[in-house]
C-alpha atoms as a PDB file:
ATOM      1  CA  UNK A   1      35.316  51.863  -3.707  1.00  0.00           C
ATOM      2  CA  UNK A   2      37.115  50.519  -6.717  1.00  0.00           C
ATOM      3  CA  UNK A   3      34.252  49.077  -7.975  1.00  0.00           C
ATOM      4  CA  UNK A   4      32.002  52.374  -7.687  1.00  0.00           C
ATOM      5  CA  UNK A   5      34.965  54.439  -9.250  1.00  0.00           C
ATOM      6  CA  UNK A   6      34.434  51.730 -12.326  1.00  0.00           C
ATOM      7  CA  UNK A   7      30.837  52.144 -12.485  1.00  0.00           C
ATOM      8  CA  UNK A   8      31.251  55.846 -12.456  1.00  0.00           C
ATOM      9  CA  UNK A   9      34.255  55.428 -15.174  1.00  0.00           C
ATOM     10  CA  UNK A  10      32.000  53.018 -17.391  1.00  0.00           C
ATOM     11  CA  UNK A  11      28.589  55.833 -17.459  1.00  0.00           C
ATOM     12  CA  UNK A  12      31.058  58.505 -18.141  1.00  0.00           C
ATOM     13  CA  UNK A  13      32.016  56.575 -21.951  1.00  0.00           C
ATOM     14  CA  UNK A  14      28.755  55.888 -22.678  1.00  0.00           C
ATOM     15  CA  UNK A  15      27.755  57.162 -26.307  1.00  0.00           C
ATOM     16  CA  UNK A  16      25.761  60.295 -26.277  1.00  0.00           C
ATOM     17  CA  UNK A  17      25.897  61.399 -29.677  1.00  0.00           C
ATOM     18  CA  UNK A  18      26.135  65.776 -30.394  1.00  0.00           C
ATOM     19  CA  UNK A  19      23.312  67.545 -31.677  1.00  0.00           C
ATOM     20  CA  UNK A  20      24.106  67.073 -35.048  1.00  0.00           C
ATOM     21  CA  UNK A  21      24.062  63.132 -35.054  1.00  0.00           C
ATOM     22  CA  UNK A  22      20.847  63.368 -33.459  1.00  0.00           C
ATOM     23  CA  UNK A  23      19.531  65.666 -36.271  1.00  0.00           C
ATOM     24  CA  UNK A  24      20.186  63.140 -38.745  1.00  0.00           C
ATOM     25  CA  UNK A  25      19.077  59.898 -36.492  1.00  0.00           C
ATOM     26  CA  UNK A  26      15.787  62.066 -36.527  1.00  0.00           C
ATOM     27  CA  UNK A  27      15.437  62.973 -40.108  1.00  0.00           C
ATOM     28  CA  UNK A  28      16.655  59.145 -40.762  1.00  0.00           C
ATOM     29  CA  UNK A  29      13.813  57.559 -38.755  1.00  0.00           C
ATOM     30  CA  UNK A  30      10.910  60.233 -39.657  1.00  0.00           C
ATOM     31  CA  UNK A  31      12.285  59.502 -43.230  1.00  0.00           C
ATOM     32  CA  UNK A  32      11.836  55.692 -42.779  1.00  0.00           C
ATOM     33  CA  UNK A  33       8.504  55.936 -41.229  1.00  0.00           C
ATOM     34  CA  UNK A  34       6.971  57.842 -43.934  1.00  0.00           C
ATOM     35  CA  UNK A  35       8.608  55.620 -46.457  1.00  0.00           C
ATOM     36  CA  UNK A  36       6.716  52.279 -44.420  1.00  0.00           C
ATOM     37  CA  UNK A  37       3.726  53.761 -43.490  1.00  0.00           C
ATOM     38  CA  UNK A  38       1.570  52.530 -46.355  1.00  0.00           C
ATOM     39  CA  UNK A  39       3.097  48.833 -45.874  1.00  0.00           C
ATOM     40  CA  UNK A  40       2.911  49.049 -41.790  1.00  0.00           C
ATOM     41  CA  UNK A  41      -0.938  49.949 -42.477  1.00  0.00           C
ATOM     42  CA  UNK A  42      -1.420  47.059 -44.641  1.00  0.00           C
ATOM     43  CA  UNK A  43       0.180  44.990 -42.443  1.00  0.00           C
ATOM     44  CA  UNK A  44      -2.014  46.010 -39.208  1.00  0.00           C
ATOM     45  CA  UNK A  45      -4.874  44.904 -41.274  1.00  0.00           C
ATOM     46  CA  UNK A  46      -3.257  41.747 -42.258  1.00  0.00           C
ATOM     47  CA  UNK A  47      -2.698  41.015 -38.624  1.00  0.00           C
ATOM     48  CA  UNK A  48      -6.001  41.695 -37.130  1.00  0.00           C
ATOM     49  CA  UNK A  49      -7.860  40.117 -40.007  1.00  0.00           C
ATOM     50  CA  UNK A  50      -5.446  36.704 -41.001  1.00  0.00           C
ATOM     51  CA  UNK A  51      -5.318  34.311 -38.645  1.00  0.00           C
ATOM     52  CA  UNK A  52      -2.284  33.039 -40.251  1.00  0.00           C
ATOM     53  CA  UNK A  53      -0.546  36.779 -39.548  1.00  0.00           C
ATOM     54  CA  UNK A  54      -2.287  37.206 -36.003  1.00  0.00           C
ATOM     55  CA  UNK A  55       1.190  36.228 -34.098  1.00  0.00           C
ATOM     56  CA  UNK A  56       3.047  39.323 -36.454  1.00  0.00           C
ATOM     57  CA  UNK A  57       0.927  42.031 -33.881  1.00  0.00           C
ATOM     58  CA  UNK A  58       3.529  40.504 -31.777  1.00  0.00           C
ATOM     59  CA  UNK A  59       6.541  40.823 -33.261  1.00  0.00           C
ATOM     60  CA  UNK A  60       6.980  44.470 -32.821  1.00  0.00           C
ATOM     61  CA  UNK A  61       6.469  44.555 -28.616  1.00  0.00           C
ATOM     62  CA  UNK A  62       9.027  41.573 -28.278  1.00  0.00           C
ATOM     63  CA  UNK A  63      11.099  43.177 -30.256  1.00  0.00           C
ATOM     64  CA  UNK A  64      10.935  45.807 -28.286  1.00  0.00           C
ATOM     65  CA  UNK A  65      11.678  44.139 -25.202  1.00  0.00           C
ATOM     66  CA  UNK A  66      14.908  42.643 -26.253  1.00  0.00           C
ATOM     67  CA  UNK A  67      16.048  46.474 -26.956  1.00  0.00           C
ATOM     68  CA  UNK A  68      14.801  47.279 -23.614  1.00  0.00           C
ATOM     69  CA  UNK A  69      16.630  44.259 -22.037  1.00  0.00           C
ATOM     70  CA  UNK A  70      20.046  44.908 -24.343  1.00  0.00           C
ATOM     71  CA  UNK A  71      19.892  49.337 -23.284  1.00  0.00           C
ATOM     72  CA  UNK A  72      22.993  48.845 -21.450  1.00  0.00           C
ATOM     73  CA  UNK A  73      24.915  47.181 -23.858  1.00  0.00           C
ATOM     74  CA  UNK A  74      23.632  49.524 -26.440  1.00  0.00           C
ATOM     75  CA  UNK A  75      24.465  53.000 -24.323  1.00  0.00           C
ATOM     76  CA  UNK A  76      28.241  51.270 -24.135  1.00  0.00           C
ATOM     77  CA  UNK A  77      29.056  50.347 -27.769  1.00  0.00           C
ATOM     78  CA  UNK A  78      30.911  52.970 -29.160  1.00  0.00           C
ATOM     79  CA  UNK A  79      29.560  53.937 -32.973  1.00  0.00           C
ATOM     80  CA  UNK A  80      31.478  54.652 -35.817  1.00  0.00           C
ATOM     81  CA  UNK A  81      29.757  54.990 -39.565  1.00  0.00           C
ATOM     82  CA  UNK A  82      30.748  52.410 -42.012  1.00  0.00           C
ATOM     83  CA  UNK A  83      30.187  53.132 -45.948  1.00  0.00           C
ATOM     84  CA  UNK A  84      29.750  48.814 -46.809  1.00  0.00           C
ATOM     85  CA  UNK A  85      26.232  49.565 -45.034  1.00  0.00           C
ATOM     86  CA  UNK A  86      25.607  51.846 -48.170  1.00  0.00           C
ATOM     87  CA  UNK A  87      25.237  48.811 -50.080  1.00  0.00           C
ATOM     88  CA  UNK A  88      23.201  47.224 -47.929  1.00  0.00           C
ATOM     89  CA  UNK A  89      21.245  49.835 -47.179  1.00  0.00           C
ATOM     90  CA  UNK A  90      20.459  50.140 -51.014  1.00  0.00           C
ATOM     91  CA  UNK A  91      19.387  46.247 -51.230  1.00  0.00           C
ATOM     92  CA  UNK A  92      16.745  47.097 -49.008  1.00  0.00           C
ATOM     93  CA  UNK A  93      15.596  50.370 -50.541  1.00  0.00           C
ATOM     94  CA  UNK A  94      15.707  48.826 -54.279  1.00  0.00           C
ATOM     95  CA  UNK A  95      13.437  45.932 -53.024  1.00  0.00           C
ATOM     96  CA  UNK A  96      11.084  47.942 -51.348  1.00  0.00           C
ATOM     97  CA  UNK A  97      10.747  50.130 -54.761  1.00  0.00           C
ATOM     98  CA  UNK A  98      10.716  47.301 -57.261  1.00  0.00           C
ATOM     99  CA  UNK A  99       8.186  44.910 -54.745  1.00  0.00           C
ATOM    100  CA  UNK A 100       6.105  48.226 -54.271  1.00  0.00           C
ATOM    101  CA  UNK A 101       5.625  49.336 -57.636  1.00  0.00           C
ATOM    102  CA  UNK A 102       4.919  45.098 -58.935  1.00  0.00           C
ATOM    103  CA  UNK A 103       2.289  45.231 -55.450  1.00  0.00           C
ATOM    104  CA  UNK A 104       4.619  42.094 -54.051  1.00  0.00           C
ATOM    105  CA  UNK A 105       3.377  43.304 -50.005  1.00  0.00           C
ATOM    106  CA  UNK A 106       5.435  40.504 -48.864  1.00  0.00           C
ATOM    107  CA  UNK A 107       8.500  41.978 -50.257  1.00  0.00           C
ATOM    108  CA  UNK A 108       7.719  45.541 -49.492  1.00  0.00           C
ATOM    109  CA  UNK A 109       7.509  44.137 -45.646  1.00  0.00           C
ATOM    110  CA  UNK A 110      10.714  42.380 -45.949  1.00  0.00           C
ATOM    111  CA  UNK A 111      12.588  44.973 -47.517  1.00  0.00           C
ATOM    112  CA  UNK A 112      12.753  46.335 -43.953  1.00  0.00           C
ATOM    113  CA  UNK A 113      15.179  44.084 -42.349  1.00  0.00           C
ATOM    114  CA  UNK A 114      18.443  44.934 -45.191  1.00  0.00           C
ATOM    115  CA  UNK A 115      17.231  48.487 -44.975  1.00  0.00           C
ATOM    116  CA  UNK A 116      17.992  48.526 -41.058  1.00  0.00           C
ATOM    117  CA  UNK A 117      20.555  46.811 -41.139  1.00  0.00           C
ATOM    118  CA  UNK A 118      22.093  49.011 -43.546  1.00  0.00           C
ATOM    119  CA  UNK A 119      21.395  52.062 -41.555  1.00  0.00           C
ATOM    120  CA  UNK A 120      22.972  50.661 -38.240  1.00  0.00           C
ATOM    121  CA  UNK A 121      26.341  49.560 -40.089  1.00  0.00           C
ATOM    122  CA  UNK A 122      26.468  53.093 -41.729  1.00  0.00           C
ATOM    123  CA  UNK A 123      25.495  55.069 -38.949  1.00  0.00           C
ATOM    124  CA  UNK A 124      26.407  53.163 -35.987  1.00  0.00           C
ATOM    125  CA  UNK A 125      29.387  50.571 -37.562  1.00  0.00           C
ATOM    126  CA  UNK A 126      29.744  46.749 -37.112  1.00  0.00           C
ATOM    127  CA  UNK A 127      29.626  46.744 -32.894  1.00  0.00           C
ATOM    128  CA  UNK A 128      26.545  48.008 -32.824  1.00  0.00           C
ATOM    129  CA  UNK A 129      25.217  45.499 -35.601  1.00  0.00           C
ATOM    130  CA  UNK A 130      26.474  43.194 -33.787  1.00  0.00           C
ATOM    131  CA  UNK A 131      24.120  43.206 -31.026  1.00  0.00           C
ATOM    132  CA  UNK A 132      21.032  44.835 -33.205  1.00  0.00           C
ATOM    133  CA  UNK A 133      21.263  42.047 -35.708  1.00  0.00           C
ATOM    134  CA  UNK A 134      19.064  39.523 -34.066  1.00  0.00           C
ATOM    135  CA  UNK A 135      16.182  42.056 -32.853  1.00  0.00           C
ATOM    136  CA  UNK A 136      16.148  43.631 -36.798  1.00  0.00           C
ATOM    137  CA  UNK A 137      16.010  39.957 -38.592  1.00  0.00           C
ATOM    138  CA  UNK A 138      13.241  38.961 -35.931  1.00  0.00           C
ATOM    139  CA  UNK A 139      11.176  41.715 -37.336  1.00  0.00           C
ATOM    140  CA  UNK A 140      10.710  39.742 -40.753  1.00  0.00           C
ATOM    141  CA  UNK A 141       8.242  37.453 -38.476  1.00  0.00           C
ATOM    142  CA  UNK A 142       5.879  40.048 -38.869  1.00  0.00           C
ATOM    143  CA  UNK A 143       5.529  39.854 -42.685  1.00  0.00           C
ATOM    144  CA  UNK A 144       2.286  38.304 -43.348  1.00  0.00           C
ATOM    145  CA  UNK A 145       2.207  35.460 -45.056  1.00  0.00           C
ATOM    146  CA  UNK A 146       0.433  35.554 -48.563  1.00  0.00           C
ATOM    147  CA  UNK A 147      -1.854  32.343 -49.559  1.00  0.00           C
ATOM    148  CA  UNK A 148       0.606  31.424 -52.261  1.00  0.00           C
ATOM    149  CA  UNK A 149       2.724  30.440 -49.679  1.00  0.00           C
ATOM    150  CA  UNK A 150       0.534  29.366 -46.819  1.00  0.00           C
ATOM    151  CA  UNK A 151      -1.428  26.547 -49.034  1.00  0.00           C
ATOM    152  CA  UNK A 152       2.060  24.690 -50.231  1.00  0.00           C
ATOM    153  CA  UNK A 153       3.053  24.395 -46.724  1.00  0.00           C
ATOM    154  CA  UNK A 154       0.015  23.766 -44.806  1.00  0.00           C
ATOM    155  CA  UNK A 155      -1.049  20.909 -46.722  1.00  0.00           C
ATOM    156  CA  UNK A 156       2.092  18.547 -46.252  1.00  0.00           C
ATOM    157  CA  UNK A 157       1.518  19.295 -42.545  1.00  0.00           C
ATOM    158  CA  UNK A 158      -2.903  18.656 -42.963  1.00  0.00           C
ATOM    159  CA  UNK A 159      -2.145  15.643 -44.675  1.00  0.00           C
ATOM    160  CA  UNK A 160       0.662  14.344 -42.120  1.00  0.00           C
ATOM    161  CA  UNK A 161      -1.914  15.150 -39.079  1.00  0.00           C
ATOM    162  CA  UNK A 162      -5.033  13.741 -40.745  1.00  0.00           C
ATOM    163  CA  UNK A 163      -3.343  10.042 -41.850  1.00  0.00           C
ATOM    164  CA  UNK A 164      -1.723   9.750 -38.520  1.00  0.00           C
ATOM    165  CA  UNK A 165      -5.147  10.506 -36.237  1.00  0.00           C
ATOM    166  CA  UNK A 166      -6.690   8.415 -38.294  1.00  0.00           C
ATOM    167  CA  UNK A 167      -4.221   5.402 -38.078  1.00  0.00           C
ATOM    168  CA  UNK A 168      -4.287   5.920 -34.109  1.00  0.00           C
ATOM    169  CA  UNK A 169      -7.945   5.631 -34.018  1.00  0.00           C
ATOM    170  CA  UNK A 170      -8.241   3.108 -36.671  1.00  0.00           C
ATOM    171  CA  UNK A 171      -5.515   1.060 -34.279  1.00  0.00           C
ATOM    172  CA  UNK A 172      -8.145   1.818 -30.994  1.00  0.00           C
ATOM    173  CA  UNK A 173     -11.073  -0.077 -33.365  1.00  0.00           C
ATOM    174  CA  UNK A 174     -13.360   2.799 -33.525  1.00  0.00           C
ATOM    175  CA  UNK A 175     -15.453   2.078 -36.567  1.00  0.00           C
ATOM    176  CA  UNK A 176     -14.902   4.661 -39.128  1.00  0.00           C
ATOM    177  CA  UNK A 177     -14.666   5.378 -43.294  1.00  0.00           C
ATOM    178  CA  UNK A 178     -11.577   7.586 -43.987  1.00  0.00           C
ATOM    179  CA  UNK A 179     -12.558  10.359 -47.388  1.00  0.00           C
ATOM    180  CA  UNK A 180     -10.064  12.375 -47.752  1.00  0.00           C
ATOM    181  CA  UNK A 181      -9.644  14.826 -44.959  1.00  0.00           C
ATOM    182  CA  UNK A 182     -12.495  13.767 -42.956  1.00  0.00           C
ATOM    183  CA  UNK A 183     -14.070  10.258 -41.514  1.00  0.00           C
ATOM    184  CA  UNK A 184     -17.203   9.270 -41.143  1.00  0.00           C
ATOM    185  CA  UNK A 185     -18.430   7.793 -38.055  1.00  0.00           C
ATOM    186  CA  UNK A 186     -21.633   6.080 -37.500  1.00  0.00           C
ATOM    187  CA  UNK A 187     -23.148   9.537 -35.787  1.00  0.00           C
ATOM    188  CA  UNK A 188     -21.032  12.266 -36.934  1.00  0.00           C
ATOM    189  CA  UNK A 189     -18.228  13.626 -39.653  1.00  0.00           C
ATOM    190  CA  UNK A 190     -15.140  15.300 -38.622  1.00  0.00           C
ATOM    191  CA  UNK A 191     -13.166  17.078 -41.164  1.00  0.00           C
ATOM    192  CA  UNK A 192      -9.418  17.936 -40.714  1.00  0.00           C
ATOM    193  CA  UNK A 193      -9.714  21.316 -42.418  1.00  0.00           C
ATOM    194  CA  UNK A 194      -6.955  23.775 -43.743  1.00  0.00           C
ATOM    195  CA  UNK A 195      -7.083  25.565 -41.010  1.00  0.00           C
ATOM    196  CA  UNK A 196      -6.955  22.830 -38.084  1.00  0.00           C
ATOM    197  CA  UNK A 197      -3.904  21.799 -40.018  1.00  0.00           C
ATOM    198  CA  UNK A 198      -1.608  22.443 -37.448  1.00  0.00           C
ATOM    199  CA  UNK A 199       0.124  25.066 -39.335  1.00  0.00           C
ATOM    200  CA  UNK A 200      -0.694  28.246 -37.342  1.00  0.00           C
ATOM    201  CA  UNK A 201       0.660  26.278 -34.193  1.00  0.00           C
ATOM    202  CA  UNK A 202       3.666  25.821 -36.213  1.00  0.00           C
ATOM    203  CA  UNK A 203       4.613  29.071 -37.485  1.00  0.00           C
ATOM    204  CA  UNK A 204       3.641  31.084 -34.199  1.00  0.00           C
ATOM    205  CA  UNK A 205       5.577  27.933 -31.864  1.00  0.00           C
ATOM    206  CA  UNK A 206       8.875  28.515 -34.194  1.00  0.00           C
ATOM    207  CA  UNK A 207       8.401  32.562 -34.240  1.00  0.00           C
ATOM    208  CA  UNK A 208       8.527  32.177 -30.375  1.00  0.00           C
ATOM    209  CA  UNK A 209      11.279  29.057 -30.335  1.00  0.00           C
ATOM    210  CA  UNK A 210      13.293  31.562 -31.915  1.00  0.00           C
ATOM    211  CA  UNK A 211      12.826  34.419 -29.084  1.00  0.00           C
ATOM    212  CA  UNK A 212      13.090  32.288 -26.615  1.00  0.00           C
ATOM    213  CA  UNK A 213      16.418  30.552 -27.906  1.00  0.00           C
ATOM    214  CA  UNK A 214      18.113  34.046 -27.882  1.00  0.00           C
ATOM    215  CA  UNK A 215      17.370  34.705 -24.097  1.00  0.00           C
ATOM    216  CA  UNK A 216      19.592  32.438 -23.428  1.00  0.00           C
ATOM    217  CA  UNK A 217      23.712  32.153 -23.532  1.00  0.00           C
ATOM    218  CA  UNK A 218      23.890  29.100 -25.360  1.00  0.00           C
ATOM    219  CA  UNK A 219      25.688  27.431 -28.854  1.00  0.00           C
ATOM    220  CA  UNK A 220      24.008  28.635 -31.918  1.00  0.00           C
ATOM    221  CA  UNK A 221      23.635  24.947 -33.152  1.00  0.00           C
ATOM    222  CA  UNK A 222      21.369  24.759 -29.880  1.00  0.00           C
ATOM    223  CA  UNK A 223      19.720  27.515 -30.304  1.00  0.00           C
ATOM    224  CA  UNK A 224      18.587  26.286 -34.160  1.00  0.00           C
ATOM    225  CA  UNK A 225      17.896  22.575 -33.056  1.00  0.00           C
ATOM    226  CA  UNK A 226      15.134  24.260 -30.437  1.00  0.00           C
ATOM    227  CA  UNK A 227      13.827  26.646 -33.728  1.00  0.00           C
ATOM    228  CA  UNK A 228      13.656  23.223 -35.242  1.00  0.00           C
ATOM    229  CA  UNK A 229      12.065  20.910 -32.956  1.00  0.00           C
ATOM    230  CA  UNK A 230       9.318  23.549 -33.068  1.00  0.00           C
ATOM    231  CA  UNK A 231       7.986  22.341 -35.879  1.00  0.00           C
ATOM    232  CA  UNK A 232       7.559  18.060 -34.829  1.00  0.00           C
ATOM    233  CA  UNK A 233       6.211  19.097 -31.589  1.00  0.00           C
ATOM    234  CA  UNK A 234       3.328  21.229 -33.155  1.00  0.00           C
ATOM    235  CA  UNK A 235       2.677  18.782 -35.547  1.00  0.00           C
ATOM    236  CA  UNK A 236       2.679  16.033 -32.553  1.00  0.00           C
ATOM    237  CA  UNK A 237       0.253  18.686 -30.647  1.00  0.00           C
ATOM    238  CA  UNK A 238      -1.987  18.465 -33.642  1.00  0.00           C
ATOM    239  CA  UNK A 239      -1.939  14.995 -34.341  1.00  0.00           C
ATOM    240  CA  UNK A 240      -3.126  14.542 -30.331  1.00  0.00           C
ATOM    241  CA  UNK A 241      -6.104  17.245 -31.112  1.00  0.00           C
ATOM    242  CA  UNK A 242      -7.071  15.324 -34.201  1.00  0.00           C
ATOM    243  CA  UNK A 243      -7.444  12.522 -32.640  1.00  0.00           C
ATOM    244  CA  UNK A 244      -9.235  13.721 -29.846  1.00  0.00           C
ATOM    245  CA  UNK A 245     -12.091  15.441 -32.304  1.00  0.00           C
ATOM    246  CA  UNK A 246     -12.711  12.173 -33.305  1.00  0.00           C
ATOM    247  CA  UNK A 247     -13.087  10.308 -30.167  1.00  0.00           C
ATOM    248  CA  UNK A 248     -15.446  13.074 -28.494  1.00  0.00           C
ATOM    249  CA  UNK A 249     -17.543  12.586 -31.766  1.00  0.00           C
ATOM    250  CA  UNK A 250     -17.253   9.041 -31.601  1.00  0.00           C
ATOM    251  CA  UNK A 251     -18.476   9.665 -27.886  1.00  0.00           C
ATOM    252  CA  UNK A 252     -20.878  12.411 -28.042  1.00  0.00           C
ATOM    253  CA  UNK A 253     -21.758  13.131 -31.569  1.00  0.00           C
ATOM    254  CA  UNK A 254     -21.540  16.233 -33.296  1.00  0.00           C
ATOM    255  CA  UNK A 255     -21.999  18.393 -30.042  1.00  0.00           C
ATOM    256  CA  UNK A 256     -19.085  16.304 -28.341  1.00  0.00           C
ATOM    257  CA  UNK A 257     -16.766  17.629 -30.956  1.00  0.00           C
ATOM    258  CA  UNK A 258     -17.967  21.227 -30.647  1.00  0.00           C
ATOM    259  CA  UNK A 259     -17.348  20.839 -26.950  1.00  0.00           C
ATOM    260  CA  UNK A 260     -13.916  19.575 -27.719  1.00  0.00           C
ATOM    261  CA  UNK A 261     -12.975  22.067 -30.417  1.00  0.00           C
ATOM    262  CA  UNK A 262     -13.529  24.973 -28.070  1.00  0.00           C
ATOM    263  CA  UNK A 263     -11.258  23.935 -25.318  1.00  0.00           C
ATOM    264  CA  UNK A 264      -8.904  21.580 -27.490  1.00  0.00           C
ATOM    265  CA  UNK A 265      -6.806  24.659 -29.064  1.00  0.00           C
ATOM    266  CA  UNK A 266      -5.921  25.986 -25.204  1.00  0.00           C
ATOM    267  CA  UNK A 267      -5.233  22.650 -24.383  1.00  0.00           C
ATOM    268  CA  UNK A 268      -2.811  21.728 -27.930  1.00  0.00           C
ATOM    269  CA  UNK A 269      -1.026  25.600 -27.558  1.00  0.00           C
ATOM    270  CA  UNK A 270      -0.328  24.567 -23.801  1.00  0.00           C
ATOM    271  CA  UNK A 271       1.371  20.768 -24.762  1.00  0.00           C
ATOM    272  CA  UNK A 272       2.825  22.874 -27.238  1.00  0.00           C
ATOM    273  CA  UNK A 273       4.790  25.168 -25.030  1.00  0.00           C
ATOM    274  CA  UNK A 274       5.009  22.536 -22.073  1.00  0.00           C
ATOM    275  CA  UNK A 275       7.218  20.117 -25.016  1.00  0.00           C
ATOM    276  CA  UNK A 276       9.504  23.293 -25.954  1.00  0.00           C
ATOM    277  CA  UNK A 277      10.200  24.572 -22.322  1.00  0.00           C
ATOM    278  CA  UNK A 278      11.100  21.061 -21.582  1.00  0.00           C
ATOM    279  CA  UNK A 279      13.548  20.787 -25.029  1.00  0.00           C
ATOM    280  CA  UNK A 280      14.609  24.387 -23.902  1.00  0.00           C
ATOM    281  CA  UNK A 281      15.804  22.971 -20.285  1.00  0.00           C
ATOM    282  CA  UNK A 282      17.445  20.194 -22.100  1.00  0.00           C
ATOM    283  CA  UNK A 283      19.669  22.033 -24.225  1.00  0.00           C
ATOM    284  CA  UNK A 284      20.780  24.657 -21.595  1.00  0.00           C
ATOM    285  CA  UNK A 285      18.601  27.171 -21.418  1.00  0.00           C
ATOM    286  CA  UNK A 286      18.367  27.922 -17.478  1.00  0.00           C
ATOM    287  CA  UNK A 287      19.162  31.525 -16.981  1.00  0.00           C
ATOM    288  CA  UNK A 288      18.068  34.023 -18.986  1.00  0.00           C
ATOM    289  CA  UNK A 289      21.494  36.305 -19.955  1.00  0.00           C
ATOM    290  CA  UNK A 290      19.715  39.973 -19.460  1.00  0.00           C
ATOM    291  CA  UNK A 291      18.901  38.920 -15.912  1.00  0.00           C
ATOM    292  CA  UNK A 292      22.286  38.899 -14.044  1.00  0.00           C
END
């Protein structure tokens, strides 16, 4: 009885805010929207048409889901408006104008995360930040990823998969003549191009390391070790792939490595997953914390 009495006690102080806080929580977001519509339209495109962006149509329905998960704990925090979010509630707006008017989209996208976090410390206050931060700094995932930055970090991570598939088939004595990114074997050429480089496995396996790490009730410093390890065990993943292009062309010529290259990526994402779930068991993460 005690226990329904507390249950009863607990709905009755959840926050329901009067009609006047709604008012501005309405004008607030239909102000926001308009003021990102132009950059969440750009980004759409940038989503369905990079496939360096493709994991940011994503970001938003995950995000989602953790709000869904956390409504609870969101009805109960009691809200009170803090002026520091002013400030960085400016940061975000000032960005967004400067990177607009120079055409830096990145920025513009990534002006998003201060600005929301700015309007949940000054409308809501600090305990509500507190459990919003992680869902509103997840969003930056989404932000597409311009080729000024995709080429500088891709290639480190080409050039480490290429020289170590070679020097695993070179060790199994398959004839071959390393050029570059590709080797020649006596009946076909396989070329470790930018975009079998392993980095798209990369980005998209840390981008969900990350969500999966905050499922669970675990240290922080485990949390960013699994973030981490995202990152070796793609570029493992890869390095397997590689290595298996060249032995079906080795094996069965040119049309052995188209065989291979359809089913290969299925087979890399799934080693890819299978090595983080494992990490993910090792360091703790057993019960997910929204599903007591």
């Amino acid at each position: 009885m005690s226990s329904v009495m507390s249950r009863v006690e607990d709905s009755a102080t959840q926050y329901r805010p009067s009609w006047h806080r709604r008012a501005v929580l309405v004008l607030t977001g239909v102000a926001l929207a308009a003021l990102y519509a132009p950059m969440s339209i750009e980004m759409m495109h940038k989503w369905l048409s990079d496939e360096y962006s493709a994991h940011g149509l994503f970001i938003p329905f995950m995000v989602g889901l953790l709000l869904w998960w956390k409504r609870s704990e969101i009805a109960d925090t009691p809200r009170s408006c803090c002026a520091w979010g002013l400030a960085l509630l400016g940061t975000g707006l000032l960005i967004q104008i400067i990177a607009w008017h120079e055409r830096m989209p990145i920025f513009v996208a990534m002006s998003l995360v201060p600005t929301l976090l700015g309007l949940t410390l000054t409308l809501a206050g600090p305990r509500l930040l507190r459990l919003l931060w992680f869902p509103i700094v997840f969003l930056v995932f989404a932000t597409p990823l311009p080729r000024w930055v995709v080429q500088p970090l891709s290639l480190p991570i080409q050039t480490a998969s290429a020289r170590a598939a070679f020097g695993i088939v070179r060790f199994l004595g398959f004839p071959m003549i390393e050029q570059g990114f590709s080797v020649a074997l006596p009946n076909v050429t396989v070329e470790v191009a930018e975009s079998c480089s392993g980095f798209k496995k990369s980005i998209s396996l840390m981008v969900f390391a990350a969500y999966y790490a905050s499922l669970y009730a675990i240290p922080w410093w485990r949390q960013g070790l699994l973030v981490l390890l995202a990152a070796p065990f793609a570029l493992f993943a890869n390095i397997v792939r590689v290595v298996g292009l060249i032995l079906a062309g080795a094996w069965g010529g040119s049309r052995g490595v188209h065989l291979f290259h359809d089913v290969s990526e299925l087979i890399v994402l799934g080693l890819c997953f299978a090595l983080l779930l494992g990490a993910g068991r090792l360091l703790g993460c057993r019960k997910i914390r929204y599903f007591d």
